[in-house]
Protein backbone atom coordinates (compact mmCIF):
# COMPACT_ATOMS: atom_id res chain seq x y z
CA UNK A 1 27.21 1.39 41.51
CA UNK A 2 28.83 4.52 40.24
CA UNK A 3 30.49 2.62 37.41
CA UNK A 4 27.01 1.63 36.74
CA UNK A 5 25.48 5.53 36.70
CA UNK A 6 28.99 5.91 34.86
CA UNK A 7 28.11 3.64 32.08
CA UNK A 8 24.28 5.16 31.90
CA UNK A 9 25.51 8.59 31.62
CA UNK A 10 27.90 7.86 28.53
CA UNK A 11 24.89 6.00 26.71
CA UNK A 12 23.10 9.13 26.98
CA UNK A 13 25.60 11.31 25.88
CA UNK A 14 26.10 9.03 22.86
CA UNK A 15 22.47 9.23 21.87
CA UNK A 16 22.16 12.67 22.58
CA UNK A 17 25.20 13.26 19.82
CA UNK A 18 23.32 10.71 17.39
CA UNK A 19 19.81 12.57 17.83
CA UNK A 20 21.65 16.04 17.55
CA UNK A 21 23.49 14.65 14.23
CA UNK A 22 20.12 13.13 12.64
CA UNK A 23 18.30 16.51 13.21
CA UNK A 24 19.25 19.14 10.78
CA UNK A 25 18.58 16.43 7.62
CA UNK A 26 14.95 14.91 9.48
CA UNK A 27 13.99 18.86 9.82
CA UNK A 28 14.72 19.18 6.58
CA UNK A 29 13.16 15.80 5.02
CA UNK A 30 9.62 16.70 7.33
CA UNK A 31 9.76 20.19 5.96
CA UNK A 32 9.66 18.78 2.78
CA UNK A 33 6.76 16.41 3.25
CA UNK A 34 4.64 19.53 5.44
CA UNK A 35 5.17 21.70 1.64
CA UNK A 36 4.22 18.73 -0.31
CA UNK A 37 1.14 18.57 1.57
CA UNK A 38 0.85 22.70 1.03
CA UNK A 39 1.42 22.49 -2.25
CA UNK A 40 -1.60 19.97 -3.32
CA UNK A 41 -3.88 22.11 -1.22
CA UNK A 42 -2.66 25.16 -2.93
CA UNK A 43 -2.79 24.01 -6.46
CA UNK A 44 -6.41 22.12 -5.87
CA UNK A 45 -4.95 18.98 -6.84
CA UNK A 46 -6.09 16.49 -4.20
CA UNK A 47 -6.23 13.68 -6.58
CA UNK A 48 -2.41 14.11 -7.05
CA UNK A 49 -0.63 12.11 -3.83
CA UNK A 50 1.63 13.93 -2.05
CA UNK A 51 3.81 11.59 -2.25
CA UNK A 52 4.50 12.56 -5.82
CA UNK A 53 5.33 15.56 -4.75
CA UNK A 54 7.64 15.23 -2.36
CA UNK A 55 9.65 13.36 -4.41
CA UNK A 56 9.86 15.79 -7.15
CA UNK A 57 10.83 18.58 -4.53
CA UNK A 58 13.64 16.44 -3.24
CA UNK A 59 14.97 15.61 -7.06
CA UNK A 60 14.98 19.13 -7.64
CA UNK A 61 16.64 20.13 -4.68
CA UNK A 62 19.37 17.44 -4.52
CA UNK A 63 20.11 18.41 -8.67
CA UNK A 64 20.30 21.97 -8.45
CA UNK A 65 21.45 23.03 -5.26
CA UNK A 66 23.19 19.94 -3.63
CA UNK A 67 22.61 18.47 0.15
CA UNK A 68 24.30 20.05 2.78
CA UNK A 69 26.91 17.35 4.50
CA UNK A 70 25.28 17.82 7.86
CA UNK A 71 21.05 16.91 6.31
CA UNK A 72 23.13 12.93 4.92
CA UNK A 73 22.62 11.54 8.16
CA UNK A 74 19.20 12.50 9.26
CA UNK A 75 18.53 11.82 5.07
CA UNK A 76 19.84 8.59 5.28
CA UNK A 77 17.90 7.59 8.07
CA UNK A 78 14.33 8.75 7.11
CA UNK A 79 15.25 6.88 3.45
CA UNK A 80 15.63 3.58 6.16
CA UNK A 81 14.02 3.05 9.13
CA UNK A 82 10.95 5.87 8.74
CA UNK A 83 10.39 4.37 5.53
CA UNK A 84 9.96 0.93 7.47
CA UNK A 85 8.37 2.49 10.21
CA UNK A 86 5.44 3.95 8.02
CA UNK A 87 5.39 0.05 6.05
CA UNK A 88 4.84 -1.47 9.74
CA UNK A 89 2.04 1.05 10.21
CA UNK A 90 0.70 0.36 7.08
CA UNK A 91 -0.60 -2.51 8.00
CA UNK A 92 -3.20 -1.36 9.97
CA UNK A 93 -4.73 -0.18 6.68
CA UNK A 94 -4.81 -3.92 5.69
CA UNK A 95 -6.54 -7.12 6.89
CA UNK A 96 -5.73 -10.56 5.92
CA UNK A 97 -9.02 -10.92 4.11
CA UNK A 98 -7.53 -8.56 1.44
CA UNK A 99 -4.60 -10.75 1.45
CA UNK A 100 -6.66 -14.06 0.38
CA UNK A 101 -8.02 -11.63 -2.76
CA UNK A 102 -4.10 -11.70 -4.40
CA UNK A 103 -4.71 -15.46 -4.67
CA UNK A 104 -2.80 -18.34 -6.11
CA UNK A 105 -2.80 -16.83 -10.06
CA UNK A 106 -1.91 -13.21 -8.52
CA UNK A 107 0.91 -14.90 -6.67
CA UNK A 108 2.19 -16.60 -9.40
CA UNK A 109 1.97 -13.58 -12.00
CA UNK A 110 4.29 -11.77 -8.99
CA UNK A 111 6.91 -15.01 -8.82
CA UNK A 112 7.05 -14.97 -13.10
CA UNK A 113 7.36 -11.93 -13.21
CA UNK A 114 9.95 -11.51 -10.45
CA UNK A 115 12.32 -14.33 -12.08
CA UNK A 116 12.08 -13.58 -15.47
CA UNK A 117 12.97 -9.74 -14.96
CA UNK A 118 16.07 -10.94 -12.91
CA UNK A 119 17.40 -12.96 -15.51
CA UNK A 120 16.61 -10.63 -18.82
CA UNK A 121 18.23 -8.06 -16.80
CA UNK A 122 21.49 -10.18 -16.07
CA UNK A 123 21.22 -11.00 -19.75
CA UNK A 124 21.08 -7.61 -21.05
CA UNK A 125 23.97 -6.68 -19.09
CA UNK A 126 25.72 -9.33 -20.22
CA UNK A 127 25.06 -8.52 -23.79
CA UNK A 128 25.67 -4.87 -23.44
CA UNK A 129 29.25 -6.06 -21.64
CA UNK A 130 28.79 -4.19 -18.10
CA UNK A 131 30.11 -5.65 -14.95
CA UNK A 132 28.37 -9.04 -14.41
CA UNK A 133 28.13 -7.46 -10.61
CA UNK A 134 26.51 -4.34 -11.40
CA UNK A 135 23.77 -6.18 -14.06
CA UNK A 136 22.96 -8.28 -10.66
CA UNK A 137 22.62 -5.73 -8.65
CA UNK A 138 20.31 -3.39 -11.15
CA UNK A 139 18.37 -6.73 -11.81
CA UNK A 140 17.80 -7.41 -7.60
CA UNK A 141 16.63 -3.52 -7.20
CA UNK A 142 14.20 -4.03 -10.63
CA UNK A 143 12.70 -7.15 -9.68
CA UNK A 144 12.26 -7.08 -6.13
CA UNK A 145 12.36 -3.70 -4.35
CA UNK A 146 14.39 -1.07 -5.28
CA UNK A 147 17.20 0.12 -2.72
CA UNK A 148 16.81 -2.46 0.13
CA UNK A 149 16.83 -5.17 -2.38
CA UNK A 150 20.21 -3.66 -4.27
CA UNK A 151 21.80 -3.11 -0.53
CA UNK A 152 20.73 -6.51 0.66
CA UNK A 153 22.16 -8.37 -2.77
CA UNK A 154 25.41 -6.74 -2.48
CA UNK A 155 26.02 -9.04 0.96
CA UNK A 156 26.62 -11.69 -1.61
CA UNK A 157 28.02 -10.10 -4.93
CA UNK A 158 30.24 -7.71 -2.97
CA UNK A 159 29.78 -4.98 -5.77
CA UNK A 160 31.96 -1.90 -5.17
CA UNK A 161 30.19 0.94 -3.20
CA UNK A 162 30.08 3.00 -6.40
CA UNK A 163 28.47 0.76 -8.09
CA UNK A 164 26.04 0.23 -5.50
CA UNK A 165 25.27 3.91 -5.29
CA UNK A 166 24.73 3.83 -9.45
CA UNK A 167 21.98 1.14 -8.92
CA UNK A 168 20.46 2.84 -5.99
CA UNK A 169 20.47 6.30 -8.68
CA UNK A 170 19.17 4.20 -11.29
CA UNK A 171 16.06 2.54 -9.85
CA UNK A 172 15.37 5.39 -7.95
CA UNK A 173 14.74 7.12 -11.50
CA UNK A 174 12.89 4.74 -13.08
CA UNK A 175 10.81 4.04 -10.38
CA UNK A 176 9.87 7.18 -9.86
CA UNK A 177 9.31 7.17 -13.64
CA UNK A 178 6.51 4.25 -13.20
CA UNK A 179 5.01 6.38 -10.28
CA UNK A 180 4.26 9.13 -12.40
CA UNK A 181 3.46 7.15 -15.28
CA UNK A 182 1.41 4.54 -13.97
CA UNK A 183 -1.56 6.61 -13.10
CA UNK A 184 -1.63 8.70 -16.14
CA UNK A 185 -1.89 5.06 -18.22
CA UNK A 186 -4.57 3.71 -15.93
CA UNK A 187 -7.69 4.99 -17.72
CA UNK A 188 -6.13 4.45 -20.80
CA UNK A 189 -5.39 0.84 -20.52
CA UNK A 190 -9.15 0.61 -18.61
CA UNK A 191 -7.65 -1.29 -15.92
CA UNK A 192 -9.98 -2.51 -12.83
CA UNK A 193 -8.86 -1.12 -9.78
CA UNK A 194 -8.10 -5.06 -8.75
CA UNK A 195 -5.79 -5.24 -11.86
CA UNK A 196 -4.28 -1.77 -11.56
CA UNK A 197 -3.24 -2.37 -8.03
CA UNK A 198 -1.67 -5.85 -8.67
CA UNK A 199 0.42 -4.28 -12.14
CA UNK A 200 1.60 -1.44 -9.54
CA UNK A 201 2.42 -3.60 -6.82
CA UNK A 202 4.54 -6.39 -9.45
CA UNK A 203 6.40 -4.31 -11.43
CA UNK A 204 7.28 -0.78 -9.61
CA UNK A 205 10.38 -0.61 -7.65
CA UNK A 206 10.08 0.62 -4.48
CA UNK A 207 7.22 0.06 -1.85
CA UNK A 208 6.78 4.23 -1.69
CA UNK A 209 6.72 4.58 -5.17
CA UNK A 210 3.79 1.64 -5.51
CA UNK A 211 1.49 3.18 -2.72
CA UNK A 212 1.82 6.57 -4.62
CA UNK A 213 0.96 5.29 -8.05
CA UNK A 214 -1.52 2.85 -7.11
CA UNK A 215 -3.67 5.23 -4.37
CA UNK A 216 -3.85 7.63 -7.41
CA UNK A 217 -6.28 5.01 -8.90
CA UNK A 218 -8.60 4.44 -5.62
CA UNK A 219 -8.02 3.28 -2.38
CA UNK A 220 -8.71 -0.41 -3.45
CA UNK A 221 -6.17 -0.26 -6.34
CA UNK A 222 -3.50 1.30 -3.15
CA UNK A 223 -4.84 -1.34 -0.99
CA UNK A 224 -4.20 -4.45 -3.51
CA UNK A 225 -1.22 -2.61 -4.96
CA UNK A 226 0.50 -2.48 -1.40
CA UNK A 227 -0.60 -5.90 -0.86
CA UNK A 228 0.74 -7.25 -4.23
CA UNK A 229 4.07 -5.51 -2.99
CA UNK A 230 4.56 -6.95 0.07
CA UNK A 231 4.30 -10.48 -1.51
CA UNK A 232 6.73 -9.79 -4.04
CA UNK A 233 8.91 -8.35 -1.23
CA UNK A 234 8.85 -11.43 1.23
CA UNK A 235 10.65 -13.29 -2.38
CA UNK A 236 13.90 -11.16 -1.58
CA UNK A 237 15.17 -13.94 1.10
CA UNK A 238 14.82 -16.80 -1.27
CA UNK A 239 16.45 -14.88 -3.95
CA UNK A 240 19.22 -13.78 -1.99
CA UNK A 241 19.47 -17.20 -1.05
CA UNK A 242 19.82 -18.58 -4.44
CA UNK A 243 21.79 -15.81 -5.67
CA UNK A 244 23.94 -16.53 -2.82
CA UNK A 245 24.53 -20.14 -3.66
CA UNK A 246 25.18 -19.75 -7.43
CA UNK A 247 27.51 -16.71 -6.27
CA UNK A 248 29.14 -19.21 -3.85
CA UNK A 249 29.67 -21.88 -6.62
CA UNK A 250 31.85 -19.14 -8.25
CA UNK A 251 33.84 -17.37 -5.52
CA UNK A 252 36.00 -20.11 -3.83
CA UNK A 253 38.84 -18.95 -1.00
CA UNK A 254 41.05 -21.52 -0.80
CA UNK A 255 41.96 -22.16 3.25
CA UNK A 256 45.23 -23.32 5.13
CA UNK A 257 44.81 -27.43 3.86
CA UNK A 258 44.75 -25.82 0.07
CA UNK A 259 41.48 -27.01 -0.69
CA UNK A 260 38.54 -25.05 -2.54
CA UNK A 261 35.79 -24.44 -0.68
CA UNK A 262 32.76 -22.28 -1.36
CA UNK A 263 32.85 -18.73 0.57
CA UNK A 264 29.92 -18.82 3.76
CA UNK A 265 27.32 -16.09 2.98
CA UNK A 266 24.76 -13.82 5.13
CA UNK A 267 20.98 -13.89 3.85
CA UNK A 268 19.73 -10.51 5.77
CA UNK A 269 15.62 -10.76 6.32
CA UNK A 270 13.33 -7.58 5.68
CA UNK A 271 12.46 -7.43 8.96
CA UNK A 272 9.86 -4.73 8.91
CA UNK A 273 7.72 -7.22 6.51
CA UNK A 274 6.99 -8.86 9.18
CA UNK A 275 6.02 -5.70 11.49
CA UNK A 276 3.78 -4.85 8.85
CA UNK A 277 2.23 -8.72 9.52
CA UNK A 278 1.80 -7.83 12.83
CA UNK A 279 -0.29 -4.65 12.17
CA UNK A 280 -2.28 -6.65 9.89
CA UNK A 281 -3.44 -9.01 12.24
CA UNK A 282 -3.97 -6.16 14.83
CA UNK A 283 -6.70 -4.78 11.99
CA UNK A 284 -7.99 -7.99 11.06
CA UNK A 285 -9.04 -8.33 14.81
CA UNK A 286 -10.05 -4.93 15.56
CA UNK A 287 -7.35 -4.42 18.26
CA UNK A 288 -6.92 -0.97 17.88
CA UNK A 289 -10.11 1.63 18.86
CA UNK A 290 -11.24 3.79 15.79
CA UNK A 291 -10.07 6.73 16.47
CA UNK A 292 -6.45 6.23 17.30
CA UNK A 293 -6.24 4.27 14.18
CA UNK A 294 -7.40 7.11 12.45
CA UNK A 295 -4.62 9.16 13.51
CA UNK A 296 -2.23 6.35 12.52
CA UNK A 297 -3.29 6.46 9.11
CA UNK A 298 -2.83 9.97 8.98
CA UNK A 299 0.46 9.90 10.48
CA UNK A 300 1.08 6.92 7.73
CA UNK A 301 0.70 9.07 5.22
CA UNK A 302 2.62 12.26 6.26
CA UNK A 303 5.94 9.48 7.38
CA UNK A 304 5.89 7.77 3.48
CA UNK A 305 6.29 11.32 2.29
CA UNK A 306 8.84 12.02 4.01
CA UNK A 307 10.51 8.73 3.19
CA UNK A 308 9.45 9.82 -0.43
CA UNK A 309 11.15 13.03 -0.53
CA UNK A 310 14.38 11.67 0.87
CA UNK A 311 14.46 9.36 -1.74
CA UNK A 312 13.98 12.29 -3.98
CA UNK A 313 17.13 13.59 -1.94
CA UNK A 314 19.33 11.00 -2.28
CA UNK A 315 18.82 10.62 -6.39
CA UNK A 316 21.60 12.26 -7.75
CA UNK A 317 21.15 12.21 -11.76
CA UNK A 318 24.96 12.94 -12.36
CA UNK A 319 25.41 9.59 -11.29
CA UNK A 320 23.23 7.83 -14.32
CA UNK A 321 25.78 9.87 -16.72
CA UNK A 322 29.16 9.21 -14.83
CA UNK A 323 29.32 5.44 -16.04
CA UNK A 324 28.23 5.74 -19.62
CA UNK A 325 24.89 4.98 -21.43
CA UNK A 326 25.51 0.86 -20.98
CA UNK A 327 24.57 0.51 -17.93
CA UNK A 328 21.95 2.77 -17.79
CA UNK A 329 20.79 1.33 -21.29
CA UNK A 330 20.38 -1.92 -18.64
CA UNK A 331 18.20 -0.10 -16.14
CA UNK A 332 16.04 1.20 -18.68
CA UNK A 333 15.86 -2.45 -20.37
CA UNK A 334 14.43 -3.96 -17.07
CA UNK A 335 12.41 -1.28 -15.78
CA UNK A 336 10.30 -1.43 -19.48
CA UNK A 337 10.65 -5.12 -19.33
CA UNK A 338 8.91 -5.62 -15.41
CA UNK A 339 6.68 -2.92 -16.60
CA UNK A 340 5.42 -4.66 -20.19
CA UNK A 341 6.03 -8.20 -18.78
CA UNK A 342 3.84 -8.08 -16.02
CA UNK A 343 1.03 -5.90 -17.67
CA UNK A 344 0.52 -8.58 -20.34
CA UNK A 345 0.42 -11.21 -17.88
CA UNK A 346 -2.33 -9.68 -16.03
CA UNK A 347 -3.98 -8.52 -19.50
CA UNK A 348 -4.09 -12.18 -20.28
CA UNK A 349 -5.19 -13.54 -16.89
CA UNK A 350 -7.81 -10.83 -16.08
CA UNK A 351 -9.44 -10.00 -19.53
């Protein structure tokens, strides 16, 4: 028994040490998001998410100043599991009669789209003569979703952690290039909200960065957009799958008989995809009373920002420059390819 209260009283001493080293950088990442919020009150800019905000103050920060050592883990977490947390949630915003409305030709426009980008981008790096690893790697976090895609990939390329972090840098930047953009082009290009959403939702990087461009054209552009997103996210386990085997037909270990044999990989699932199912059918049922899902929404909102404005945190624009213009030449290549690509497949289908 007192091995027992032993054993109980060293688990909570270890989480007590893991909650006091996550604090000072989740203080820091929600004091972000509360100013973000300020800020658009302040200026009179409600239109203007403040997601896009947040972001920008975390960019700044991180590029002029630098991030204490002590904010990296509480930074690193909101950037991962709040950022799921507040997708989960998000589904209670959804129902799966919104899902039906991506249909069969919105679907396919998202698979297309997601294939072709993949392999232009492993193209242009190949042309441009960068590490076949790193092109792979850029073209996962371009066509699927940004960081978690890029982290996930690397179980089967085994990139070096450097060039892991460059990728992370680089979509990070140009998808928060499309989230700024995106809105700004939407009258312009007279999208419908229905079109707007899906364009969001296929070709922007991360899910953050598509619920804050496509909410600043309406809530049913944000709706589709996140829906559109999510579809094109569940595609990163087949991918990884078939990245995995083609990888596998490459790197061979050869074992203690001396024969070749392809090298076993791990295909990690998004996980919090299917969280975000669950919440789904919790709204499409009414399980949850009105006013407590109002407050979740809310609460929605305020987590992605502060998801947001670590991402902003961890973007470090010194990194873009410290491997030459080739690589980021290939970042740029795919992130106006997914972006043109996909808008003139929806031009085509929807006008």
């Amino acid at each position: 028994m007192q091995s027992l209260t032993l054993a109980a009283d060293n688990r909570s001493v270890r989480y007590w040490a893991s909650g006091q080293r996550l604090l000072p950088g989740l203080l820091f990442a929600f004091t972000l998001a509360a100013v973000a919020f300020e800020l658009r009150n302040l200026l009179g800019i409600t239109a203007l998410s403040p997601l896009i905000i947040a972001i920008v103050l975390g960019m700044a920060f991180r590029n002029t100043m630098g991030i204490p050592g002590a904010f990296k883990p509480g930074v690193v977490f909101s950037m991962r599991r709040i950022l799921r947390f507040a997708i989960v949630l998000l589904g209670l915003q959804l129902s799966f009669a919104q899902l039906v409305k991506v249909g069969t030709v919105g679907l396919a426009i998202i698979v297309v789209t997601l294939a072709c980008t993949f392999m232009f981008t492993v193209w242009l790096g190949h042309r441009l003569g960068i590490d076949r690893k790193l092109a792979q790697l850029i073209a996962a976090g371009t066509s699927v979703c940004g960081a978690s895609a890029i982290i996930a990939t690397n179980t089967v390329t085994g990139a070096s952690d450097e060039d892991v972090a460059y990728s992370v840098a680089c979509v990070t930047v140009f998808g928060s290039a499309s989230m700024l953009l995106y809105p700004a082009l939407a009258g312009l290009l007279q999208l419908t909200p229905h079109a707007f959403g899906l364009w969001a939702g296929a070709s922007i990087h991360e899910i953050a960065q598509v619920v804050a461009a496509a909410f600043q054209n309406g809530v049913a552009s944000g709706h589709f957009g996140t829906i559109a997103k999510l579809s094109r996210v569940m595609l990163l386990a087949p991918m990884i799958l078939a990245l995995g085997y083609f990888s596998s037909r490459r790197l061979q270990t050869i074992d203690g008989d001396g024969v070749e044999r392809p090298t076993p990989q791990s295909v990690p699932m998004p996980w919090f995809v299917l969280g975000f199912i669950v919440m789904m059918l919790f709204n499409t049922f009414d399980l949850i009373p009105h006013v407590e899902k109002t407050y979740l929404v809310q609460a929605t909102t305020f987590l992605l920002t502060v998801a947001v404005a670590t991402m902003g945190l961890e973007t470090d624009l010194g990194k873009l420059r410290a491997k030459g213009w080739r690589p980021l030449l290939v970042g740029a290549g795919s992130w106006l390819f997914i972006s043109t690509f996909s808008l003139v497949l929806i031009e085509l289908v929807y006008s």
